[in-house]
Protein backbone atom coordinates (compact mmCIF):
# COMPACT_ATOMS: atom_id res chain seq x y z
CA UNK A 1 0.00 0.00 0.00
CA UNK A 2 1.30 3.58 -1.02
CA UNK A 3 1.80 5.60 2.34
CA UNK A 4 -0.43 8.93 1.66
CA UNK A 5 2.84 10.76 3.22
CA UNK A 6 4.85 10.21 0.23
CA UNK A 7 3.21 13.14 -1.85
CA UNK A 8 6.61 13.26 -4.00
CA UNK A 9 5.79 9.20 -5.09
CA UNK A 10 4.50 8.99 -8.56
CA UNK A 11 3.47 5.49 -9.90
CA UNK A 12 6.08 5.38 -13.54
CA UNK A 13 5.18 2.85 -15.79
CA UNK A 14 8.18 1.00 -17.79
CA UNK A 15 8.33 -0.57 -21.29
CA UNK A 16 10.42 -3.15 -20.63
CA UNK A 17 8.45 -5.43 -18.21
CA UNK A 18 6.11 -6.02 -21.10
CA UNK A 19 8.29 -6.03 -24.06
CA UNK A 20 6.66 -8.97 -26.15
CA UNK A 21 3.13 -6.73 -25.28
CA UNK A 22 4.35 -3.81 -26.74
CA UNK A 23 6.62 -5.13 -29.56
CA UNK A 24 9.97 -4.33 -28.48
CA UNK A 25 10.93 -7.90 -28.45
CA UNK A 26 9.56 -11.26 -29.91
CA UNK A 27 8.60 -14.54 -27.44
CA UNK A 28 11.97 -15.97 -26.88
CA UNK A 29 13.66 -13.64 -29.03
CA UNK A 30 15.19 -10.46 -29.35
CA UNK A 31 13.87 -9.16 -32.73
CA UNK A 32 10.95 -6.82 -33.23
CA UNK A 33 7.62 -8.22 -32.96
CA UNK A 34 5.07 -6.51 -35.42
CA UNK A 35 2.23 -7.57 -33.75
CA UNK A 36 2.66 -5.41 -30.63
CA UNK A 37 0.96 -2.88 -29.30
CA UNK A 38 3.53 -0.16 -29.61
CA UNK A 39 3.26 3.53 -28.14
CA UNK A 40 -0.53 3.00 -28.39
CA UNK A 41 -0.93 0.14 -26.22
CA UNK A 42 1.42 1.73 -23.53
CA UNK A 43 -0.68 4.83 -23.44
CA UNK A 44 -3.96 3.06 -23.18
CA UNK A 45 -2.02 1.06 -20.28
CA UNK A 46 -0.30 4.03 -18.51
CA UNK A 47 -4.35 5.94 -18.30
CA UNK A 48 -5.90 2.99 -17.04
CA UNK A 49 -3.89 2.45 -14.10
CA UNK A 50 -3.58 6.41 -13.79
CA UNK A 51 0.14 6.37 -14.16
CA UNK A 52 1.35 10.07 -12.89
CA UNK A 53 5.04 9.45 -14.95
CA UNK A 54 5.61 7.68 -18.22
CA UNK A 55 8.90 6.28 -19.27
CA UNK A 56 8.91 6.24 -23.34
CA UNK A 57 11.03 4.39 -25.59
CA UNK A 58 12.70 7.04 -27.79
CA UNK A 59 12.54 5.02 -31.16
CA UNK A 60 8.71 5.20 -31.26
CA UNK A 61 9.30 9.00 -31.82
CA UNK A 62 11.73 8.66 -34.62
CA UNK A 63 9.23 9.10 -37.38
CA UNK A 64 7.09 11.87 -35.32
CA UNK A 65 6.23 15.20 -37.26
CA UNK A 66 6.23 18.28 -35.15
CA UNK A 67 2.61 18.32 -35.23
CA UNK A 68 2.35 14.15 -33.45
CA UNK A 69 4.85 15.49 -30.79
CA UNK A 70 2.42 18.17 -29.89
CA UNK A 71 -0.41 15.80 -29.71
CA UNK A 72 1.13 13.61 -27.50
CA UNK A 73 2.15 16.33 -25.31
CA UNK A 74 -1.38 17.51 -25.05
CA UNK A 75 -2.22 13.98 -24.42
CA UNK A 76 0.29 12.98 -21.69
CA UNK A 77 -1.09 16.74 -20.01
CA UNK A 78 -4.88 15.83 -19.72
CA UNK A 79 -4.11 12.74 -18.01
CA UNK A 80 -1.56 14.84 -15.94
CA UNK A 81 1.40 12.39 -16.97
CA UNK A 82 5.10 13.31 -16.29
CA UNK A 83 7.59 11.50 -19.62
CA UNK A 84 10.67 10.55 -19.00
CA UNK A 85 12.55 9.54 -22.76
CA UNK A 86 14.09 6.10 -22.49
CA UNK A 87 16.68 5.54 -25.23
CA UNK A 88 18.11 2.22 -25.59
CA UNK A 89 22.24 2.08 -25.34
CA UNK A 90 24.00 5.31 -24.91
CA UNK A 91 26.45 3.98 -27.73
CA UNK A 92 23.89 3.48 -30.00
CA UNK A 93 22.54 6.93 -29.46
CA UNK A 94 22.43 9.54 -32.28
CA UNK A 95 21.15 12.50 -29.81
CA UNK A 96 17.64 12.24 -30.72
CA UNK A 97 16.82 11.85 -27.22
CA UNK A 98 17.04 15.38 -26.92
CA UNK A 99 14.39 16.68 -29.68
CA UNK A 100 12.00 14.62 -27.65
CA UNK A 101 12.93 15.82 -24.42
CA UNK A 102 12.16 19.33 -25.66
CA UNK A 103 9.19 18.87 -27.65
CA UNK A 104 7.71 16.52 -24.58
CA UNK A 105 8.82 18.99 -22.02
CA UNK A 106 10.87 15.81 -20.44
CA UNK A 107 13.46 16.52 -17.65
CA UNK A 108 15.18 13.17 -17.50
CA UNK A 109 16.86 11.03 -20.07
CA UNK A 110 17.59 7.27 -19.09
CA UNK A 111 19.73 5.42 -20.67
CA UNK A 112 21.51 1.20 -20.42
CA UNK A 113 25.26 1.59 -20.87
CA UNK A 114 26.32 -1.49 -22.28
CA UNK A 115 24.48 -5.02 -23.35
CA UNK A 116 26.93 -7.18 -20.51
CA UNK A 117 24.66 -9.02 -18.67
CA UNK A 118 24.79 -10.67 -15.51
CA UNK A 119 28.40 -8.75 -14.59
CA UNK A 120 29.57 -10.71 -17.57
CA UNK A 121 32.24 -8.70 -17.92
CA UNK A 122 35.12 -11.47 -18.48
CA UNK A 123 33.42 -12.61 -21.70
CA UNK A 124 34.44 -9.30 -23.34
CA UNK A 125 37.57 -9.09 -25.02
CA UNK A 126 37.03 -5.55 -25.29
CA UNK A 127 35.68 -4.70 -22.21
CA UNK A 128 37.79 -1.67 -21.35
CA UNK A 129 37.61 -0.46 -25.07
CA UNK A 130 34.00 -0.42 -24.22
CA UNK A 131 34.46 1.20 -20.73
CA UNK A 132 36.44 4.15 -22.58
CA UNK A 133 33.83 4.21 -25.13
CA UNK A 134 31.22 4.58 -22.52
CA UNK A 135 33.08 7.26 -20.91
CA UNK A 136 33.49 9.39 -23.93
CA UNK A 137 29.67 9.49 -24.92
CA UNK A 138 28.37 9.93 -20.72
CA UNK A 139 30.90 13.29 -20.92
CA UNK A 140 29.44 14.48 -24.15
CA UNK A 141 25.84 13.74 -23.50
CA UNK A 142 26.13 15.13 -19.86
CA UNK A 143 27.78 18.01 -21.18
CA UNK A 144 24.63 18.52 -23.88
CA UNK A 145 22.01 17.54 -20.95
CA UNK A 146 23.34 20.39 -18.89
CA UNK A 147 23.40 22.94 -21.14
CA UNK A 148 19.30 22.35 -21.74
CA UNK A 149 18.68 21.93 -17.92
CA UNK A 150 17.93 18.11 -18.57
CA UNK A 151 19.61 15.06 -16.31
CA UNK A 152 20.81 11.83 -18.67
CA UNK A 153 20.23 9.18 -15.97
CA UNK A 154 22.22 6.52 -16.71
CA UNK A 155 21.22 2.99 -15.20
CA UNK A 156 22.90 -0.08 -13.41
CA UNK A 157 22.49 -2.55 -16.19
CA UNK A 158 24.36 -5.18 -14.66
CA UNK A 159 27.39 -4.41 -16.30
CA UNK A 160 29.12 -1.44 -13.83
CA UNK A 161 29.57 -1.21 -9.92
CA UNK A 162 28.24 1.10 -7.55
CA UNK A 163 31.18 3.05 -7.51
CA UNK A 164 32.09 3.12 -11.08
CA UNK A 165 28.09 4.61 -11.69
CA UNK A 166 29.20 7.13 -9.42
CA UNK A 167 32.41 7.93 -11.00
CA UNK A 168 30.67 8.71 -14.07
CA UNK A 169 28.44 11.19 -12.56
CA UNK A 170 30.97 12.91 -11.05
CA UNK A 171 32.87 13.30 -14.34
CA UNK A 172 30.71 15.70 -15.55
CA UNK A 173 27.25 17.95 -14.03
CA UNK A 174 23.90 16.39 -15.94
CA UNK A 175 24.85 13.41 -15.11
CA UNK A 176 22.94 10.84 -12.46
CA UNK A 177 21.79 7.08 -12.24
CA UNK A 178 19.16 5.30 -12.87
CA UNK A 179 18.55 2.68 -10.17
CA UNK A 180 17.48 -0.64 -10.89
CA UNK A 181 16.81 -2.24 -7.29
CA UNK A 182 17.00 -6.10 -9.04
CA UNK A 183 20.03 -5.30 -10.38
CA UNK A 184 23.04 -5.10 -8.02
CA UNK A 185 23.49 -9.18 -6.75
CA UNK A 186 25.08 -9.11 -11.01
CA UNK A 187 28.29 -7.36 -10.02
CA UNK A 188 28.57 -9.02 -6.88
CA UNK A 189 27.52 -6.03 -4.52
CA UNK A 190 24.24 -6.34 -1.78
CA UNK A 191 21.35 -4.39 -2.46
CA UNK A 192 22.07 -2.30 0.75
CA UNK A 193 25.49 -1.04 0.27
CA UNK A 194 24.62 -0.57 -3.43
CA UNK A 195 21.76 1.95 -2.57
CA UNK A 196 24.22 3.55 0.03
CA UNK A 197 26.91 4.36 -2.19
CA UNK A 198 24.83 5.30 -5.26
CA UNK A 199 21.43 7.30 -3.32
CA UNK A 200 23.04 10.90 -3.72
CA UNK A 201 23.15 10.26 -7.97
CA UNK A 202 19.84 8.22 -8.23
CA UNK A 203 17.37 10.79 -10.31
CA UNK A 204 14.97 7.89 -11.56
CA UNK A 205 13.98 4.75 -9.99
CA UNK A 206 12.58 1.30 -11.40
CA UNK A 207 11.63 -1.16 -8.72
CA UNK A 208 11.69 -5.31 -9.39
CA UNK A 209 10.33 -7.59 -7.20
CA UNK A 210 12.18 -11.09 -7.80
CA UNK A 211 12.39 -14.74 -6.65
């Protein structure tokens, strides 16, 4: 039960715990599915259970024409719904993250870092070629972010630790985390010191419940 004292606490529905729904993944695959539901479906989700904050896969906007970005905006404000842009890998990102930040009147920009699973990090001959890679594209998208008053909140994909998420927020200001609570046991840390060392960066927050 939500505690009536948390007035901040906004219920933010995610893509990605219904990916084969929407289309953003076939059953048992990880190709497109055509049959999905798409931005549509999520919508028609997101009102019915009177989601307050919206997280919104960025390459459903790609083909948007000024005047579809204004009716979703219009949209998303009569049912009082705050968007956050979810892009997919910040290596994979072209910066059109940020025309639908502005257009939507978003404030936060989430983003997965890498596609190393399970703190598979040993399987990756070029694992630090990556981790340099990474590093490069968090200072040059924090370094746009700021500059338009947005925060890129980068999340714990189970790839990096605690303290290298926070090293990368402290590299550069519009920078912060996106916190994944299912998603620290991966690189070997507890859920409790991983929420201790990262809470001062964490901007954006997805809760799991697991067994």
């Amino acid at each position: 039960m939500m505690n009536s004292s948390w007035p901040l606490f906004k219920l933010r529905l995610n893509p990605y715990g219904m990916t084969c729904y929407l289309g953003l993944q076939g059953r048992g695959t990880t190709r497109q599915n055509p049959n999905g539901t798409g931005l549509e479906g999520f919508l028609k989700i997101a009102e019915e259970l009177g989601a307050k904050s919206l997280e919104i896969f960025d390459p459903w906007l790609h083909e948007f024409s000024g005047d579809d970005f204004q009716n979703l905006k219009a949209r998303l404000d009569r049912q009082g719904i705050i968007p956050v842009i979810s892009g997919g890998f910040i290596l994979e990102e072209t910066g059109h993250v940020f025309k639908s930040a502005r257009l939507l009147k978003a404030k936060t920009i989430r983003f997965a870092l890498t596609d190393v699973l399970c703190g598979g990090r040993a399987y990756r001959t070029d694992w630090n070629k990556l981790r340099q890679a990474v590093r490069r594209k968090i200072l040059e998208f924090g370094k746009t972010a700021d500059d338009a008053g947005l925060i890129i909140a980068i999340e714990n994909h189970q790839d990096f630790t605690s303290a290298e998420l926070v090293e990368f927020c402290e590299m550069t200001p519009g920078v912060g985390i996106t916190y994944d609570t299912g998603n620290s046991f991966p690189v070997a840390e507890s859920p409790n010191q991983f929420t201790k060392t990262v809470a001062p960066y964490v901007r954006h927050l997805q809760l799991k419940d697991y067994i």
